[in-house]
PDB file of N, CA and C in Angstrom:
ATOM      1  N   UNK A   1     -31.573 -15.634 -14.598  1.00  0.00           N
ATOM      2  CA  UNK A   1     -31.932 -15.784 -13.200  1.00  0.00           C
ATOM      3  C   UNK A   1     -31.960 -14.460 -12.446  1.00  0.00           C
ATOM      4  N   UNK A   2     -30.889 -13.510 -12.767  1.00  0.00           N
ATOM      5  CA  UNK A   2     -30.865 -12.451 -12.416  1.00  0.00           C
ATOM      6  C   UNK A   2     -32.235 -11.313 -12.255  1.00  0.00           C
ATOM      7  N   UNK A   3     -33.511 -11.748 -13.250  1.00  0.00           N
ATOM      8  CA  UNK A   3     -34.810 -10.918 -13.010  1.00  0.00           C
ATOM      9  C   UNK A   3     -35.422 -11.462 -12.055  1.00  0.00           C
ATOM     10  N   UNK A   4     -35.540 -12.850 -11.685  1.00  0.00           N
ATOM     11  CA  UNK A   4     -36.139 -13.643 -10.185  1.00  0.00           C
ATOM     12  C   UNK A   4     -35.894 -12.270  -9.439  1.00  0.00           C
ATOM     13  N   UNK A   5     -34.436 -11.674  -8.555  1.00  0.00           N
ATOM     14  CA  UNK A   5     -34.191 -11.468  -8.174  1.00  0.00           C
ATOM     15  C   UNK A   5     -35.044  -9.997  -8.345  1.00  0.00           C
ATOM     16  N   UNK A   6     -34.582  -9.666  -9.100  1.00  0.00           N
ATOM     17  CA  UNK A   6     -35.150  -8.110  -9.212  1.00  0.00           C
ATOM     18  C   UNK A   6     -36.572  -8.033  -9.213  1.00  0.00           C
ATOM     19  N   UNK A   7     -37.109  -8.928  -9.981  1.00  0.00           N
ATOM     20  CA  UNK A   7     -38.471  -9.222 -10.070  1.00  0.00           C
ATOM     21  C   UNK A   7     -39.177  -9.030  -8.708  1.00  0.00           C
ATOM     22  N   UNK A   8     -38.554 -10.301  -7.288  1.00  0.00           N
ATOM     23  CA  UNK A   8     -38.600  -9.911  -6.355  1.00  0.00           C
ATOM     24  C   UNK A   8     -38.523  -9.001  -5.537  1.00  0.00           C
ATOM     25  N   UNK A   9     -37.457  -8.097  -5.837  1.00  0.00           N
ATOM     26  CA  UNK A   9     -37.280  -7.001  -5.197  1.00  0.00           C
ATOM     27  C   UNK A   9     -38.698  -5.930  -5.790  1.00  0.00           C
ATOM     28  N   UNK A  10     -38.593  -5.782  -6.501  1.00  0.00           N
ATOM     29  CA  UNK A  10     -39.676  -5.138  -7.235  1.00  0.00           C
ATOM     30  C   UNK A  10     -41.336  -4.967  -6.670  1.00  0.00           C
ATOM     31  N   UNK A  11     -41.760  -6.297  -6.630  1.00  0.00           N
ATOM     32  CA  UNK A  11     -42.591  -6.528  -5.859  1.00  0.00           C
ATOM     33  C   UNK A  11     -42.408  -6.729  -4.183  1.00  0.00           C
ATOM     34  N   UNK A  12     -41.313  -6.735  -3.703  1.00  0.00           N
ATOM     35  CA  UNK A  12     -41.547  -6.579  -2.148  1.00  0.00           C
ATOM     36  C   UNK A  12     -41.478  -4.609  -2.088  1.00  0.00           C
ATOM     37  N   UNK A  13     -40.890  -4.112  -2.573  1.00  0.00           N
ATOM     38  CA  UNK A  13     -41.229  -3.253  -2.502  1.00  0.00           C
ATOM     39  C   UNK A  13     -42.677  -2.696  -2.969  1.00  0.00           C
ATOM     40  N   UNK A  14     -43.222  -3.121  -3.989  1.00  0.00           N
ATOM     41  CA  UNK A  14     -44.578  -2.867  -4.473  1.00  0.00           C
ATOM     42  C   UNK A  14     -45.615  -3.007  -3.151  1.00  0.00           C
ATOM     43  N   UNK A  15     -45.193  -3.958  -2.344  1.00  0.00           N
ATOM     44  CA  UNK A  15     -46.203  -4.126  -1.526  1.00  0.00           C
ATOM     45  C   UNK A  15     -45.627  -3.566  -0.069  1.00  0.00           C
ATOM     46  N   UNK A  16     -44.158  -3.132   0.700  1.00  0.00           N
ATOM     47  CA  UNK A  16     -43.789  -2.834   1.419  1.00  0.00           C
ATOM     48  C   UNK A  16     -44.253  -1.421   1.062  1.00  0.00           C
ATOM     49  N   UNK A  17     -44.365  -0.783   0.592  1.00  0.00           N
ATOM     50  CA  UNK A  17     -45.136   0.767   0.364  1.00  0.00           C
ATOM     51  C   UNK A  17     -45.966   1.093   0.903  1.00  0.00           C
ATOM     52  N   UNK A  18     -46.832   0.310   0.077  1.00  0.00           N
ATOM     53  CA  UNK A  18     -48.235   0.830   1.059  1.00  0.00           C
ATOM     54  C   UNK A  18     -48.894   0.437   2.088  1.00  0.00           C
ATOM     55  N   UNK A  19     -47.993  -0.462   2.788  1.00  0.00           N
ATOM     56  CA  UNK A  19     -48.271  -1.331   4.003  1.00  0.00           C
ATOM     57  C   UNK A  19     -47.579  -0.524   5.042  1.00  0.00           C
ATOM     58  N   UNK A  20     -46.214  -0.082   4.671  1.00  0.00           N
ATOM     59  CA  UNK A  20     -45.702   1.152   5.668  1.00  0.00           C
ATOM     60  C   UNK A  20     -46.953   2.436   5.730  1.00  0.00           C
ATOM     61  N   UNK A  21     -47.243   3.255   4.286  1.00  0.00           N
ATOM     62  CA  UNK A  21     -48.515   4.193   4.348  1.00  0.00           C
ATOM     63  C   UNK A  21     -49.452   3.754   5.147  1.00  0.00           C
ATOM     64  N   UNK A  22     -49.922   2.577   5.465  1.00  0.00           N
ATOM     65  CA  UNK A  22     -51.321   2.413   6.066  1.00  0.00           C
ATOM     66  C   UNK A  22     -50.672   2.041   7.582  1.00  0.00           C
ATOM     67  N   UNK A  23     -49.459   1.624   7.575  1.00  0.00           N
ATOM     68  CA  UNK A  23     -49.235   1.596   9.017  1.00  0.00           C
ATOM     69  C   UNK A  23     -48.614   3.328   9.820  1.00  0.00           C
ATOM     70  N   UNK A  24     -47.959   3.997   8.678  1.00  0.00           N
ATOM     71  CA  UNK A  24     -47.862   5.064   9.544  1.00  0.00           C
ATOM     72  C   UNK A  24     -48.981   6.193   9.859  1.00  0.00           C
ATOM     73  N   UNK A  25     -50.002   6.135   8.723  1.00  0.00           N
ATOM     74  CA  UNK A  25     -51.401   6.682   9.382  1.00  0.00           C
ATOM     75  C   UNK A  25     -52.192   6.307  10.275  1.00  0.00           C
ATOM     76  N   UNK A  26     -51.978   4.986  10.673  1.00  0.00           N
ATOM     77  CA  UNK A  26     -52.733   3.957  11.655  1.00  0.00           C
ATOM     78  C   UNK A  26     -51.969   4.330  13.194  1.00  0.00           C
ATOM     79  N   UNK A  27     -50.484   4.731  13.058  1.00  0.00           N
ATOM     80  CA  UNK A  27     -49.980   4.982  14.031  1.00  0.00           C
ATOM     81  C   UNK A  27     -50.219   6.872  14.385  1.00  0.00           C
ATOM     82  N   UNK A  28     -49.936   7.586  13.200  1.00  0.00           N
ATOM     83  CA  UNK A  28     -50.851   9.079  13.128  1.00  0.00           C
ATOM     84  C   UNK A  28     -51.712   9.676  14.032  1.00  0.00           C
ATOM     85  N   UNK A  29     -52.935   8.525  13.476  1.00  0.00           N
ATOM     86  CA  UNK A  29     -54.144   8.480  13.786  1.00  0.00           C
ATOM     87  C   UNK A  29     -54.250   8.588  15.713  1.00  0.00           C
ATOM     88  N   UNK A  30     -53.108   7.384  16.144  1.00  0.00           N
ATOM     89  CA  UNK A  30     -53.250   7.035  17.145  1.00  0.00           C
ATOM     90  C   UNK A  30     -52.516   8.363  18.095  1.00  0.00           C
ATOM     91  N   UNK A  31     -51.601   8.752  17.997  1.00  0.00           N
ATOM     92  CA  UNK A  31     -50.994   9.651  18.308  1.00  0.00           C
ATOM     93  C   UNK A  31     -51.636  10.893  18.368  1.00  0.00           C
ATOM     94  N   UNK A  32     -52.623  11.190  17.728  1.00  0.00           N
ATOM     95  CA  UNK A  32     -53.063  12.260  17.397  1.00  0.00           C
ATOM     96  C   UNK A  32     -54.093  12.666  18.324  1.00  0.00           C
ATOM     97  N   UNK A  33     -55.293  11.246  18.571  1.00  0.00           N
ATOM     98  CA  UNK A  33     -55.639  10.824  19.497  1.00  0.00           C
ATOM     99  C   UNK A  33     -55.130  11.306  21.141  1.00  0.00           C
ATOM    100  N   UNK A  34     -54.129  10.621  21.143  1.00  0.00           N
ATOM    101  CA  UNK A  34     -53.367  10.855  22.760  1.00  0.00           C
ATOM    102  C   UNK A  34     -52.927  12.624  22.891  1.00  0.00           C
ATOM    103  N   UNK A  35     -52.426  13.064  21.854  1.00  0.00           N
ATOM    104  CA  UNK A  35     -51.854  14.529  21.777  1.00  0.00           C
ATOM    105  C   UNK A  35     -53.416  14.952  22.245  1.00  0.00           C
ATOM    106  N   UNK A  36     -54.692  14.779  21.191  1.00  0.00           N
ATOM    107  CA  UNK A  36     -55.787  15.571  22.089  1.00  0.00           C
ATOM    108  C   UNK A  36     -56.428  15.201  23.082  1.00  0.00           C
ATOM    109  N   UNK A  37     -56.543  14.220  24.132  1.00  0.00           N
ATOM    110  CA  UNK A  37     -56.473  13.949  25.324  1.00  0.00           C
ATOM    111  C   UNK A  37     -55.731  14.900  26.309  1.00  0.00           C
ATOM    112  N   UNK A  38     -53.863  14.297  25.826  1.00  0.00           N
ATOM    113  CA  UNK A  38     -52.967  15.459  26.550  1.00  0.00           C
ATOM    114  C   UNK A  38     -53.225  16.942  26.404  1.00  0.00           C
ATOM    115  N   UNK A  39     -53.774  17.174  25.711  1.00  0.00           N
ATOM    116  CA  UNK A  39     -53.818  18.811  25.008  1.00  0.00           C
ATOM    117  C   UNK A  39     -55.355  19.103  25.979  1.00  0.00           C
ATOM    118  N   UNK A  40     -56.711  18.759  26.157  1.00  0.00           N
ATOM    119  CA  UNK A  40     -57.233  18.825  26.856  1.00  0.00           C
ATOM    120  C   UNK A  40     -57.256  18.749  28.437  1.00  0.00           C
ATOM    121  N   UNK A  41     -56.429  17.915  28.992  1.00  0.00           N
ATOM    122  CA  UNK A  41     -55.707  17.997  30.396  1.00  0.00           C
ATOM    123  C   UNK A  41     -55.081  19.002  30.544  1.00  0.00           C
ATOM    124  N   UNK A  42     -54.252  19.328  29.916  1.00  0.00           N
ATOM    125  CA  UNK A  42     -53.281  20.456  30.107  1.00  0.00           C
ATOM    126  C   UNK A  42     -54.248  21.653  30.084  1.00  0.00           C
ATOM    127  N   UNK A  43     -54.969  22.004  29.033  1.00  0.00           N
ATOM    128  CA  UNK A  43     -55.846  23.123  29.084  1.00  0.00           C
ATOM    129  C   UNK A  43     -56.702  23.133  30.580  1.00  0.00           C
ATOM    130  N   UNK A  44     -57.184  22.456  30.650  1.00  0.00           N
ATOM    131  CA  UNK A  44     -58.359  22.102  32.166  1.00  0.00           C
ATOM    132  C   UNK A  44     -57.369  22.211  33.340  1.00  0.00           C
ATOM    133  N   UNK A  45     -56.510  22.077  33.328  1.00  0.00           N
ATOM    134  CA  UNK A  45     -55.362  22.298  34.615  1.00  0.00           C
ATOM    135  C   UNK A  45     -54.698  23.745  34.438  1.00  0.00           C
ATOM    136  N   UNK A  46     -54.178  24.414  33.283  1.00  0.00           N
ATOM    137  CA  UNK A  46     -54.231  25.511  33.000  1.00  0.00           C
ATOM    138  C   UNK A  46     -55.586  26.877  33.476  1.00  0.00           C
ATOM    139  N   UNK A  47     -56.827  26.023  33.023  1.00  0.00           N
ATOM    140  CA  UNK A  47     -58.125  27.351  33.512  1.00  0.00           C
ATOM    141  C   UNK A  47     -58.330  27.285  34.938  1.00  0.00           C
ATOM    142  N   UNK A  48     -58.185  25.931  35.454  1.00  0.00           N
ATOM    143  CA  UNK A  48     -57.748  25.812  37.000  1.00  0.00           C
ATOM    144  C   UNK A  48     -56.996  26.528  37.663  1.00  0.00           C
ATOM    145  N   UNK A  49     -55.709  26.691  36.858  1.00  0.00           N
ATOM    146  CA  UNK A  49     -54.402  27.638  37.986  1.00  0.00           C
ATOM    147  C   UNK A  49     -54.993  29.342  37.388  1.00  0.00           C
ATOM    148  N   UNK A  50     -55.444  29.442  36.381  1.00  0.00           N
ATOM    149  CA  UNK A  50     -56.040  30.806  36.460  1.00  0.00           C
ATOM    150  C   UNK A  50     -56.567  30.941  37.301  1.00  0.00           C
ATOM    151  N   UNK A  51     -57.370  30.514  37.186  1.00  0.00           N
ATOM    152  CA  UNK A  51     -59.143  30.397  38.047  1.00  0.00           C
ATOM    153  C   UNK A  51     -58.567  30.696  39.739  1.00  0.00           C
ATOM    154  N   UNK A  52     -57.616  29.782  40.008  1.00  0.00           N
ATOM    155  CA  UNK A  52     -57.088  30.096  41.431  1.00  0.00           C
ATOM    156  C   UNK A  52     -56.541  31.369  41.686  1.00  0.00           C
ATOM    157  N   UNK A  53     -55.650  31.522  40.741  1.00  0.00           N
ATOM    158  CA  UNK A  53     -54.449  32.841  40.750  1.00  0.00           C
ATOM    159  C   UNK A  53     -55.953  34.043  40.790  1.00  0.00           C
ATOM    160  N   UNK A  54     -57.010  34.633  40.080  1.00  0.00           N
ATOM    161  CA  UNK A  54     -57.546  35.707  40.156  1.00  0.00           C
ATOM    162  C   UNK A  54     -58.655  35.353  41.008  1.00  0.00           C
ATOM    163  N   UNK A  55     -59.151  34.082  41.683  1.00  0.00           N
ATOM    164  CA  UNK A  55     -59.789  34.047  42.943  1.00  0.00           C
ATOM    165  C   UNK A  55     -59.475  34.508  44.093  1.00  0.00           C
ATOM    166  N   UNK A  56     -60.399  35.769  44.128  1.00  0.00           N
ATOM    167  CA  UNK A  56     -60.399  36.900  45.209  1.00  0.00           C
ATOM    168  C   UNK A  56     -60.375  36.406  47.123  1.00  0.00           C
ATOM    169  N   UNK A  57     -60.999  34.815  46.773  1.00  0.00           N
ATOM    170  CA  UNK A  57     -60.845  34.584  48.374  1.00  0.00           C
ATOM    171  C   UNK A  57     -59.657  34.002  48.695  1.00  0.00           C
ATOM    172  N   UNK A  58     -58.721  33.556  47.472  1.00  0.00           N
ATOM    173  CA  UNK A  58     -57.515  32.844  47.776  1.00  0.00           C
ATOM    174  C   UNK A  58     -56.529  34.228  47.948  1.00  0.00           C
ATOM    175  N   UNK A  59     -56.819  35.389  47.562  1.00  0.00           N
ATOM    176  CA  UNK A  59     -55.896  36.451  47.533  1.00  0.00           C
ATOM    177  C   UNK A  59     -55.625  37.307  48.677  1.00  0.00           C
ATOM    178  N   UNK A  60     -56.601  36.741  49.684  1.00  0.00           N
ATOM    179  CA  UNK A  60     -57.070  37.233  51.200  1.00  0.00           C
ATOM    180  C   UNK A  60     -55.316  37.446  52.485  1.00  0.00           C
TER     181      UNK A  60
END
């Protein structure tokens, strides 16, 4: 009776593997996503406060 068991284990892991792999690239994916969104805002608000700081009529 004792291989049921292992047997089981065996196969939940066989299939808990690559179901975690496809869920943590699925979550990756998503993240990676939002980081270049955030990463583009930040840049565009960044050339903005340049853009102000060496604008000659704001320096008046």
């Amino acid at each position: 009776m004792w291989w049921i068991v292992v047997g089981g284990l065996i196969l939940w892991v066989a299939c808990a593997v690559p179901i975690a792999i496809i869920w943590g690239k699925a979550i990756a994916r998503r993240d990676r996503a939002d980081f270049e969104i955030r990463d583009q805002d930040w840049s565009a608000e960044l050339a903005r406060s340049i853009e102000a700081e060496t604008d000659p009529e704001t320096e008046k």
